[in-house]
PDB file of N, CA and C in Angstrom:
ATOM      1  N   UNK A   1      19.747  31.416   9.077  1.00  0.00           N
ATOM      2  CA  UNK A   1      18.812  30.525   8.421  1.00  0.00           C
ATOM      3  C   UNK A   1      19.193  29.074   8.679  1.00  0.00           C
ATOM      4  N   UNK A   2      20.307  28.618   8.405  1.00  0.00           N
ATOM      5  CA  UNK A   2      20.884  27.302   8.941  1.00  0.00           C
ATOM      6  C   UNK A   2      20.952  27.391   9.944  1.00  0.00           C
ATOM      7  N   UNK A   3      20.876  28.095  11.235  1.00  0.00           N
ATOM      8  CA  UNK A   3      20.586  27.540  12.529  1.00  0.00           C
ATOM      9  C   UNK A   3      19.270  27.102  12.836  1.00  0.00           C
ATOM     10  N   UNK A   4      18.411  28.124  12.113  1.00  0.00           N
ATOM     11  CA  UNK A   4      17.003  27.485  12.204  1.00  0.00           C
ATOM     12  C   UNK A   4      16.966  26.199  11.865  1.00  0.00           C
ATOM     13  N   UNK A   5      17.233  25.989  11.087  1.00  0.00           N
ATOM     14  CA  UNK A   5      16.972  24.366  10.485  1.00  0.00           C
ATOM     15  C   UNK A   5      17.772  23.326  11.328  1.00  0.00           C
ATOM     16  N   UNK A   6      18.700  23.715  11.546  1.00  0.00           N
ATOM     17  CA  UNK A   6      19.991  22.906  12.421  1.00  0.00           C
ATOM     18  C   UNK A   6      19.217  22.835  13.520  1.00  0.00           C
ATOM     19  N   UNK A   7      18.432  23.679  14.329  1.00  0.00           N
ATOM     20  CA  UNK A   7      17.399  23.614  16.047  1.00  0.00           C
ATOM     21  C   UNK A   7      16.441  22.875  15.257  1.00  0.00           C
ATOM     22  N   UNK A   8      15.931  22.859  14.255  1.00  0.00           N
ATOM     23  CA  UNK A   8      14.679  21.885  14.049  1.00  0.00           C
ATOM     24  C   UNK A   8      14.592  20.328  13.408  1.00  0.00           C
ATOM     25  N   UNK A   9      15.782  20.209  12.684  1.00  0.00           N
ATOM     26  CA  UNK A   9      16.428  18.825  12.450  1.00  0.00           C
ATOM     27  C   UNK A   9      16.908  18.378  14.216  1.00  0.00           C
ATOM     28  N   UNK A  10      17.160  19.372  14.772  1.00  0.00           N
ATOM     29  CA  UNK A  10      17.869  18.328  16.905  1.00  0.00           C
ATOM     30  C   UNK A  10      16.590  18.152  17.498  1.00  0.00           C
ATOM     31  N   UNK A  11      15.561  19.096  16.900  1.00  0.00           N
ATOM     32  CA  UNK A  11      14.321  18.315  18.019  1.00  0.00           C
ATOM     33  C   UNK A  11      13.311  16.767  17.501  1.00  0.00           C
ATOM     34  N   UNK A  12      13.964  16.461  16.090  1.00  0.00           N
ATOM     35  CA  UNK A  12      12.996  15.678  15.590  1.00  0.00           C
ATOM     36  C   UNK A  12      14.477  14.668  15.488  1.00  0.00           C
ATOM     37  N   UNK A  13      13.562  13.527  16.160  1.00  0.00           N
ATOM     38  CA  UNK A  13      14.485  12.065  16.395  1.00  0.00           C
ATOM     39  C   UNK A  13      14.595  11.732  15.144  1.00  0.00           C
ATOM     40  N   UNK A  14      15.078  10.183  14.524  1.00  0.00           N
ATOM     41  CA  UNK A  14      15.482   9.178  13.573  1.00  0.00           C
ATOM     42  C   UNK A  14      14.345   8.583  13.791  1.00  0.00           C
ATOM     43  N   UNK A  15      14.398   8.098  15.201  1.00  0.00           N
ATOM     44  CA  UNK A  15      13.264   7.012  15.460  1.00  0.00           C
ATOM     45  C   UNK A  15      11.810   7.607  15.734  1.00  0.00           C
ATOM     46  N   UNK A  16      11.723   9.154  15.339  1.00  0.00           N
ATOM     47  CA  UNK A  16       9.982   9.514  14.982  1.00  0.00           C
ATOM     48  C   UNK A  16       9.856   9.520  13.147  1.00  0.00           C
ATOM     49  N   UNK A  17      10.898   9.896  12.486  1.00  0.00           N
ATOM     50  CA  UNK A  17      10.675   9.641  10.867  1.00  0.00           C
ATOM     51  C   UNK A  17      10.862   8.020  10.429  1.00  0.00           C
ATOM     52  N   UNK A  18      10.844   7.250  11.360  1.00  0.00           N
ATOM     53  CA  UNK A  18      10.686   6.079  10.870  1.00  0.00           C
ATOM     54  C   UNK A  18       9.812   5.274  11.086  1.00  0.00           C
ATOM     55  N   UNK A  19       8.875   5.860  12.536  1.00  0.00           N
ATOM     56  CA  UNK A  19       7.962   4.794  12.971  1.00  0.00           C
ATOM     57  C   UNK A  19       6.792   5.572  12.256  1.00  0.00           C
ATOM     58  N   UNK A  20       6.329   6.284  11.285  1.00  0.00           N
ATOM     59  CA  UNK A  20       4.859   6.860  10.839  1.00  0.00           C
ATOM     60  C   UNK A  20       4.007   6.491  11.737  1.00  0.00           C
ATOM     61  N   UNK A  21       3.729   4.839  11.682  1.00  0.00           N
ATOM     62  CA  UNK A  21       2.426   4.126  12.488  1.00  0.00           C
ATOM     63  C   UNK A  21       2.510   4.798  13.773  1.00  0.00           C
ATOM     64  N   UNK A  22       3.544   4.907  14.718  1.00  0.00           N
ATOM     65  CA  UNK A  22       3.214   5.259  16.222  1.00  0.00           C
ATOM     66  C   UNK A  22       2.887   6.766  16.366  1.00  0.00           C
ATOM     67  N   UNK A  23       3.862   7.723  15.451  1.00  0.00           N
ATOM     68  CA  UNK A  23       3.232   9.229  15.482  1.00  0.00           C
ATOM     69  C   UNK A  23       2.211   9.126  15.552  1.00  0.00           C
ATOM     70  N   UNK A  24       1.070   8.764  14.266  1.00  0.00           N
ATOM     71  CA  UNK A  24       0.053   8.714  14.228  1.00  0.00           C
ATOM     72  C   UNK A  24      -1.124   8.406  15.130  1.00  0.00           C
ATOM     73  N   UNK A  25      -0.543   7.368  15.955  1.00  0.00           N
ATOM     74  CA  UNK A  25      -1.195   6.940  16.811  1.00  0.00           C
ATOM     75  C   UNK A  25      -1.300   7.828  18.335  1.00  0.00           C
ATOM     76  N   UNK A  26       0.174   8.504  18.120  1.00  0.00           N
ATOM     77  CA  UNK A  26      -0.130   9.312  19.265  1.00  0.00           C
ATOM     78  C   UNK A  26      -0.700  10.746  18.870  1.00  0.00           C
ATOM     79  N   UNK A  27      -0.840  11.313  18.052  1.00  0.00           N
ATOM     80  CA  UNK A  27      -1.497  12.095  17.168  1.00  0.00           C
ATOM     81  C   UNK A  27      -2.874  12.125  17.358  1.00  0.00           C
ATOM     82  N   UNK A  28      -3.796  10.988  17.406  1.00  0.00           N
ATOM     83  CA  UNK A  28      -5.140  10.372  17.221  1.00  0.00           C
ATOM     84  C   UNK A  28      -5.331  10.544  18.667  1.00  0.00           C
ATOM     85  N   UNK A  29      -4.321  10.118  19.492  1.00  0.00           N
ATOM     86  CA  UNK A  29      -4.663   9.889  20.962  1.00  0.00           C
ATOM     87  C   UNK A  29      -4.831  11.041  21.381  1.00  0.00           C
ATOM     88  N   UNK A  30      -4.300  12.480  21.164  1.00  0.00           N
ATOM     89  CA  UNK A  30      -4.582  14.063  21.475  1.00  0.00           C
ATOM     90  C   UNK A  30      -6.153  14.374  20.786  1.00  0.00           C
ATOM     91  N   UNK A  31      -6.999  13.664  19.982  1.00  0.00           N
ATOM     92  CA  UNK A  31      -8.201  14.471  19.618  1.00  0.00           C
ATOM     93  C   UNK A  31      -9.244  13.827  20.501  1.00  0.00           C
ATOM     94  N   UNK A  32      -9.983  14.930  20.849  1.00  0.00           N
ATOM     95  CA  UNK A  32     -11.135  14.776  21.545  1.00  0.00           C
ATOM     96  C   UNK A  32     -12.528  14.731  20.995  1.00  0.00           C
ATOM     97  N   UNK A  33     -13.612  13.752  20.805  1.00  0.00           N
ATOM     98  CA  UNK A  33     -15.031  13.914  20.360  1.00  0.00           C
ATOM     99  C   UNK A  33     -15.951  13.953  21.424  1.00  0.00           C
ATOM    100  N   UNK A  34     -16.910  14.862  21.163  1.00  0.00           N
ATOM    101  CA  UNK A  34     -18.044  14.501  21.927  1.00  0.00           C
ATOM    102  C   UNK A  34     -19.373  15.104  20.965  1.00  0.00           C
ATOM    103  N   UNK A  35     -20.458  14.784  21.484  1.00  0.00           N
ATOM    104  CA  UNK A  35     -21.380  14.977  20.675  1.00  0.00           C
ATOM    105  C   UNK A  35     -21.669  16.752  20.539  1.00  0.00           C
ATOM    106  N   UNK A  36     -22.385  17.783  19.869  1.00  0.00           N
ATOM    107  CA  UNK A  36     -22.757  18.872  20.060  1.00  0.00           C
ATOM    108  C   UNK A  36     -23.880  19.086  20.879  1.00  0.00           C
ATOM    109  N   UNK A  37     -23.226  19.956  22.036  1.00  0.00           N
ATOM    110  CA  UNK A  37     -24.536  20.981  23.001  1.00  0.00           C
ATOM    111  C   UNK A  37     -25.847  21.222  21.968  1.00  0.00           C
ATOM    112  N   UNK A  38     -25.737  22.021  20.980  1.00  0.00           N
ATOM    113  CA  UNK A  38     -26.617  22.435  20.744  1.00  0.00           C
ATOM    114  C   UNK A  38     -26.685  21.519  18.497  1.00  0.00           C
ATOM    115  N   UNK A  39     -27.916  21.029  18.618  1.00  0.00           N
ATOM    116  CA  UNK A  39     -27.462  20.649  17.243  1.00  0.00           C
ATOM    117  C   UNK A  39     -28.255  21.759  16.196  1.00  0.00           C
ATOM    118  N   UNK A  40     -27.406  21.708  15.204  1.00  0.00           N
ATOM    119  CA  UNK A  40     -27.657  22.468  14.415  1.00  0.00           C
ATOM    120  C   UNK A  40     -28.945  21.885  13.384  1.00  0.00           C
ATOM    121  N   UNK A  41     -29.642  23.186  12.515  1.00  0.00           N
ATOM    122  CA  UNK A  41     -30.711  22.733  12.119  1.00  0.00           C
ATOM    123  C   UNK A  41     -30.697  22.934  10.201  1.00  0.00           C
ATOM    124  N   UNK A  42     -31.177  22.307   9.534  1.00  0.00           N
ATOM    125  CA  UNK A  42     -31.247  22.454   8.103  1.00  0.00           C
ATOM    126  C   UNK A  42     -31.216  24.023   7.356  1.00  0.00           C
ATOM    127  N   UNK A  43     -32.012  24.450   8.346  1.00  0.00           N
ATOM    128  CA  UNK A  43     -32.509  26.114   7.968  1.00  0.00           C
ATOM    129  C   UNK A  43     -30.942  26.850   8.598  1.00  0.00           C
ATOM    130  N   UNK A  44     -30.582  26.877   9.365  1.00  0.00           N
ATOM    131  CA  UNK A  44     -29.832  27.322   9.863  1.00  0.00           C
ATOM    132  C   UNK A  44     -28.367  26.812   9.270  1.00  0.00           C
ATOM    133  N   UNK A  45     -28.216  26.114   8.663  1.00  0.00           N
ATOM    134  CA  UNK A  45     -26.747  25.321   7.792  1.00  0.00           C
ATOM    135  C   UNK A  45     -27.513  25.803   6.751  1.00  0.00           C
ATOM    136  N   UNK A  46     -28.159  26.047   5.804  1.00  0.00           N
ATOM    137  CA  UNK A  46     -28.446  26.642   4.608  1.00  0.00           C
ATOM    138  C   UNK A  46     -28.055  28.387   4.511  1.00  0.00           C
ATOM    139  N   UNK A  47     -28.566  28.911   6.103  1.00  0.00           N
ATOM    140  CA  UNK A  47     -28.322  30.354   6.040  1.00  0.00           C
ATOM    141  C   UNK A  47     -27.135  30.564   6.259  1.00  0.00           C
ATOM    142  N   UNK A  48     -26.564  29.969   6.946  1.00  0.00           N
ATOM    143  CA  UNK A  48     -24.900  30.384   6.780  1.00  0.00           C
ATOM    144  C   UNK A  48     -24.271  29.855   6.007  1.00  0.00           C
ATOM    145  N   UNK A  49     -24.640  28.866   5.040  1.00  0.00           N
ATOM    146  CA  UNK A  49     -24.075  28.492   3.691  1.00  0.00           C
ATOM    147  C   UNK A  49     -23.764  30.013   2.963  1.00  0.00           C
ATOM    148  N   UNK A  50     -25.439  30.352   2.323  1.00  0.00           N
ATOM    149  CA  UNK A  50     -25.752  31.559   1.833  1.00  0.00           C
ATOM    150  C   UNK A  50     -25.185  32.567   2.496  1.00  0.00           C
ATOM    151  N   UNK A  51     -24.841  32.987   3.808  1.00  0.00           N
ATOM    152  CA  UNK A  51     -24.637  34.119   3.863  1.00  0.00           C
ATOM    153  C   UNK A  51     -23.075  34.015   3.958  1.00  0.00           C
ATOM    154  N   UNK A  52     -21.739  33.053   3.983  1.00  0.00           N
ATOM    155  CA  UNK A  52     -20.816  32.876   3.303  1.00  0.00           C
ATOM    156  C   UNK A  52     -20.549  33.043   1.698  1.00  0.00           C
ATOM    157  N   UNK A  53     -21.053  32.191   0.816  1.00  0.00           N
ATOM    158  CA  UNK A  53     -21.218  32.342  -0.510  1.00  0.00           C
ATOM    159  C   UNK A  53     -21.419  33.842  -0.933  1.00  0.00           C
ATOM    160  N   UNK A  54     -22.292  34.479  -0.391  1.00  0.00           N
ATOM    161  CA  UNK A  54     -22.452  35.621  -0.424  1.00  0.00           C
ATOM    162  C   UNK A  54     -20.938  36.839  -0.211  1.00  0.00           C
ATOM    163  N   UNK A  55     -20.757  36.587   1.094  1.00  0.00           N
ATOM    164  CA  UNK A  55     -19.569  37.117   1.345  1.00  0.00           C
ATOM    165  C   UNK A  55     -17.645  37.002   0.594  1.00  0.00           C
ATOM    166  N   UNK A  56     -18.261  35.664  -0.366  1.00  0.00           N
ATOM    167  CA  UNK A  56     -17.180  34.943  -0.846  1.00  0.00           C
ATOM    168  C   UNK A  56     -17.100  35.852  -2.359  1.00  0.00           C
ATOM    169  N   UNK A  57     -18.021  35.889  -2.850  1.00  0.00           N
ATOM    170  CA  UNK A  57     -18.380  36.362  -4.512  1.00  0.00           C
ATOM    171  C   UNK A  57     -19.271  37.904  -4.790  1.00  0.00           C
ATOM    172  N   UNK A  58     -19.369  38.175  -3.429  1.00  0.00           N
ATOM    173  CA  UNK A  58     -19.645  39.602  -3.903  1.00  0.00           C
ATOM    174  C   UNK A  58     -18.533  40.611  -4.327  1.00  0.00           C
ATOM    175  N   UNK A  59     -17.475  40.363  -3.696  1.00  0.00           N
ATOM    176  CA  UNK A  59     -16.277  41.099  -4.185  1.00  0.00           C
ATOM    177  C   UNK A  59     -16.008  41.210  -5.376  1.00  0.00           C
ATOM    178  N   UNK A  60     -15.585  39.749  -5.829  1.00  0.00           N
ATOM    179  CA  UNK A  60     -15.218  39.046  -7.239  1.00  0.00           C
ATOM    180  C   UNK A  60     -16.468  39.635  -8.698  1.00  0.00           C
ATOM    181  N   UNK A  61     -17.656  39.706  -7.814  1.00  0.00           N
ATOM    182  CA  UNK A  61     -18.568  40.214  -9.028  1.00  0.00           C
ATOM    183  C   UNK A  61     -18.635  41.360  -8.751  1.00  0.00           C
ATOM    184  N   UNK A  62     -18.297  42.094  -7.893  1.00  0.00           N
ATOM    185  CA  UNK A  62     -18.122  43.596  -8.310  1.00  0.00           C
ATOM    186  C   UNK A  62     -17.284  44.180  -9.004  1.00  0.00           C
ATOM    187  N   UNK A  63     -16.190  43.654  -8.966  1.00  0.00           N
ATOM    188  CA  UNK A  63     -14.944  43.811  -9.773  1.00  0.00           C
ATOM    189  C   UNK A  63     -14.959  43.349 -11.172  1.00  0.00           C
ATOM    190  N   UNK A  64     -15.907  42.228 -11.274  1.00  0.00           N
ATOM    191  CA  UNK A  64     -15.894  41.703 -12.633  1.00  0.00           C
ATOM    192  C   UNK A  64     -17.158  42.731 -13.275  1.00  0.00           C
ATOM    193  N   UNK A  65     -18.220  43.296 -13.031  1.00  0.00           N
ATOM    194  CA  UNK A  65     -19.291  44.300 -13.434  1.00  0.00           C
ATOM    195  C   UNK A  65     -18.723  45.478 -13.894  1.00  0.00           C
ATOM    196  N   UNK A  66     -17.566  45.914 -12.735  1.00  0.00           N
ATOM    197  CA  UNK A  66     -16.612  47.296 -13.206  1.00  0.00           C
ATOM    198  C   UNK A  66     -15.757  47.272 -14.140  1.00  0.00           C
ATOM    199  N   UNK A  67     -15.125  46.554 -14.269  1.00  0.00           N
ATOM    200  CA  UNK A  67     -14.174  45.853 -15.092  1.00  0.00           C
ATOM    201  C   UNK A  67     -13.888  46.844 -16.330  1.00  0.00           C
ATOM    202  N   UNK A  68     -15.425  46.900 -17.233  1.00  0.00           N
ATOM    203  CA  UNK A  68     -15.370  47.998 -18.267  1.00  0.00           C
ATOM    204  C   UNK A  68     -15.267  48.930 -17.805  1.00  0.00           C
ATOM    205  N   UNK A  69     -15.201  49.723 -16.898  1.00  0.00           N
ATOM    206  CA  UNK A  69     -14.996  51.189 -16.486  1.00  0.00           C
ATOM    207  C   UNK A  69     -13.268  50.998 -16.091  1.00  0.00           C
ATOM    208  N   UNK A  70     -12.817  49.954 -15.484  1.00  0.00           N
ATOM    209  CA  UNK A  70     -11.281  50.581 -15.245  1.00  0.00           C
ATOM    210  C   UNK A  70     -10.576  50.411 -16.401  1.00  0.00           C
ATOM    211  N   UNK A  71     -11.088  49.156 -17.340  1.00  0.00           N
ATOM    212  CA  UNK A  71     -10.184  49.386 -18.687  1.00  0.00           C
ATOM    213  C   UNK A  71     -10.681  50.815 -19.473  1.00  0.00           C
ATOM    214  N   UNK A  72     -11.539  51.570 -19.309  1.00  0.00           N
ATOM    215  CA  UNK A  72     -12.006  52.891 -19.914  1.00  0.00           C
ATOM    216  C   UNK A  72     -10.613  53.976 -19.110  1.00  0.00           C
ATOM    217  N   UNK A  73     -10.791  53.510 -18.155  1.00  0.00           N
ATOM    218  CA  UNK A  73      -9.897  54.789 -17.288  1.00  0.00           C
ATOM    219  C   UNK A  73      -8.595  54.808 -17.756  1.00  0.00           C
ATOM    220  N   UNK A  74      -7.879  53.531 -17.987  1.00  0.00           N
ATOM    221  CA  UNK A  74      -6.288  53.059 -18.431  1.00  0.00           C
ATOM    222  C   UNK A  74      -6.707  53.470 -19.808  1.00  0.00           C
ATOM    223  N   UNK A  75      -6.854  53.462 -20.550  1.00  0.00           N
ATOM    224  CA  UNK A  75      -6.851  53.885 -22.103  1.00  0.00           C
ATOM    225  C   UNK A  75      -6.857  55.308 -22.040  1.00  0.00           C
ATOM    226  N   UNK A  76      -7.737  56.133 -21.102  1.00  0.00           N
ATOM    227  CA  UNK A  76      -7.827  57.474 -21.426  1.00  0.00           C
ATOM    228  C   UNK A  76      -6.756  58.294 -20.950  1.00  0.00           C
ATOM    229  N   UNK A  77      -5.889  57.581 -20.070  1.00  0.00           N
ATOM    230  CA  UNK A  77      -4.901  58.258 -19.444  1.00  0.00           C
ATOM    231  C   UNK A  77      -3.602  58.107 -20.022  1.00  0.00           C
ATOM    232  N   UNK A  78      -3.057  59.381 -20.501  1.00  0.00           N
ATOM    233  CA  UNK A  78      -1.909  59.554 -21.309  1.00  0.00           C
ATOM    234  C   UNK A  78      -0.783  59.090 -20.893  1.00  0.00           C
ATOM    235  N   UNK A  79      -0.031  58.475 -21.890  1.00  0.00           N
ATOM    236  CA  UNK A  79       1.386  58.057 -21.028  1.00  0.00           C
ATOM    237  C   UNK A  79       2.160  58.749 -20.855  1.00  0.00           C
ATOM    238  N   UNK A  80       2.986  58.236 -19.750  1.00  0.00           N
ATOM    239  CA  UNK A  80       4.164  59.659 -19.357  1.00  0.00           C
ATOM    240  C   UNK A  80       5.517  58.934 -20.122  1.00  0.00           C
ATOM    241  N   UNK A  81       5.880  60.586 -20.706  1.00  0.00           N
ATOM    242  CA  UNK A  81       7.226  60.292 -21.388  1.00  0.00           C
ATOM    243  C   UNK A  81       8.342  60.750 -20.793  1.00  0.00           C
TER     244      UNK A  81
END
């Protein structure tokens, strides 16, 4: 475990935890923009809103609907002695 850390404290200089401003700058200099091929449309960012949201909380409300049936199941089942 301390060698790990010992190889990753030797690859990081003094003089990169002190300059913030220049990391950053070379940081910024690796991202690339360009505009989108194809642009996206209102209808189409609404449906994959919805069909995320969907995918996000159907679980969560199925589990919360059942809910009374698994606390039914734990009560009826005898404890072991």
């Amino acid at each position: 475990m301390t060698s790990g850390i010992l190889k990753v404290m030797s690859s990081v200089s003094m003089a990169t935890l002190t300059r913030p401003k220049l990391v950053l700058s070379q940081a910024r200099s690796r991202i690339y923009s360009k505009p989108p091929k194809n642009r996206i449309g209102a209808g189409q960012s609404f449906f994959v809103m919805t069909v995320f949201t969907f995918a996000m909380l159907t679980p969560a409300a199925w589990i919360l609907h059942h809910l009374p049936e698994y606390r039914g199941q734990r009560s009826r089942q005898t404890p072991k002695t």
